[in-house]
Protein backbone atom coordinates (compact mmCIF):
# COMPACT_ATOMS: atom_id res chain seq x y z
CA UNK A 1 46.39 140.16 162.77
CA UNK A 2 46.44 142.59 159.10
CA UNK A 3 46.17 140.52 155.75
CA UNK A 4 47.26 142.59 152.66
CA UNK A 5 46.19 141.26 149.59
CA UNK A 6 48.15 143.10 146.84
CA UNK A 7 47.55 142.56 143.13
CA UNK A 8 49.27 143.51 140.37
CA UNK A 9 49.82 143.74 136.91
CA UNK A 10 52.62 141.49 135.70
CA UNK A 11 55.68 139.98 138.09
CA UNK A 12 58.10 141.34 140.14
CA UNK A 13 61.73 139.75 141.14
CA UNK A 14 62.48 137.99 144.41
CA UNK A 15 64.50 141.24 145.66
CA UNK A 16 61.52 143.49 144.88
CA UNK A 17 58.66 141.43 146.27
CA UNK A 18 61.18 141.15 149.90
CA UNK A 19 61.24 145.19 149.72
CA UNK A 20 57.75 145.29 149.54
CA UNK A 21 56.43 142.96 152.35
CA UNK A 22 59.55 144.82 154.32
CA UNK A 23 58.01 148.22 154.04
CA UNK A 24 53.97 147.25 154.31
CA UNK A 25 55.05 145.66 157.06
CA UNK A 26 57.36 148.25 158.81
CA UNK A 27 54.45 150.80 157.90
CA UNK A 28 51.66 148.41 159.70
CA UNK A 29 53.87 148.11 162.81
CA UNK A 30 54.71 152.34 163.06
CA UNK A 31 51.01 153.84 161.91
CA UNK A 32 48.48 150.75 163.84
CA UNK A 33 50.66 149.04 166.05
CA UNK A 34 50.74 145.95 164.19
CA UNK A 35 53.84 143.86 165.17
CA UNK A 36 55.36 142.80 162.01
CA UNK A 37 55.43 138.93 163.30
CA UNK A 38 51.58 138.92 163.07
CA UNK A 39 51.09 140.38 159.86
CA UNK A 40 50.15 138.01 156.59
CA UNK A 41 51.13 139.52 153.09
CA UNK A 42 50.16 137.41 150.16
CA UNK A 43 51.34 139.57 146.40
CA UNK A 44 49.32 137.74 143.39
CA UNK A 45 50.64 138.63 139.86
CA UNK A 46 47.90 138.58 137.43
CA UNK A 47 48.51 138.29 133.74
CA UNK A 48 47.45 141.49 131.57
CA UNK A 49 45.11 139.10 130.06
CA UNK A 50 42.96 138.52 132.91
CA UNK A 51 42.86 141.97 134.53
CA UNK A 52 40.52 145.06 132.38
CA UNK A 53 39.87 148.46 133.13
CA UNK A 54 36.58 150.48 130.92
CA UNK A 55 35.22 147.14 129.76
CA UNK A 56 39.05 146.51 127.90
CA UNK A 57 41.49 144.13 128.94
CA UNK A 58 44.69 145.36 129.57
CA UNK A 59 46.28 142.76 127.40
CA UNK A 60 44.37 144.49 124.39
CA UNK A 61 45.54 148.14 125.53
């Protein structure tokens, strides 16, 4: 059973967030042989303000 936990800067629309879980999924099922039925995706948009990169956050970059 694969979990993907993907995080990202900012938000993405419905259409894009269905292409996504589409394709990790497709790509689970072809390279480990992960049927796409058992596979859990969960996308989290974070807000620039709580993500940082070299001790900045990104809301300040």
């Amino acid at each position: 059973m694969p979990y993907v936990n993907l995080k990202l800067i900012g938000k993405l629309s419905k259409e894009q967030k269905a292409q996504i879980v589409a394709e990790f999924s497709e790509t689970l099922a072809r390279v480990a042989g992960k049927p796409s039925e058992h596979t859990y995706i969960v996308i989290e948009e974070v807000e620039r303000e709580n993500w940082a990169k070299g001790g900045k956050l990104f809301s300040d970059q």
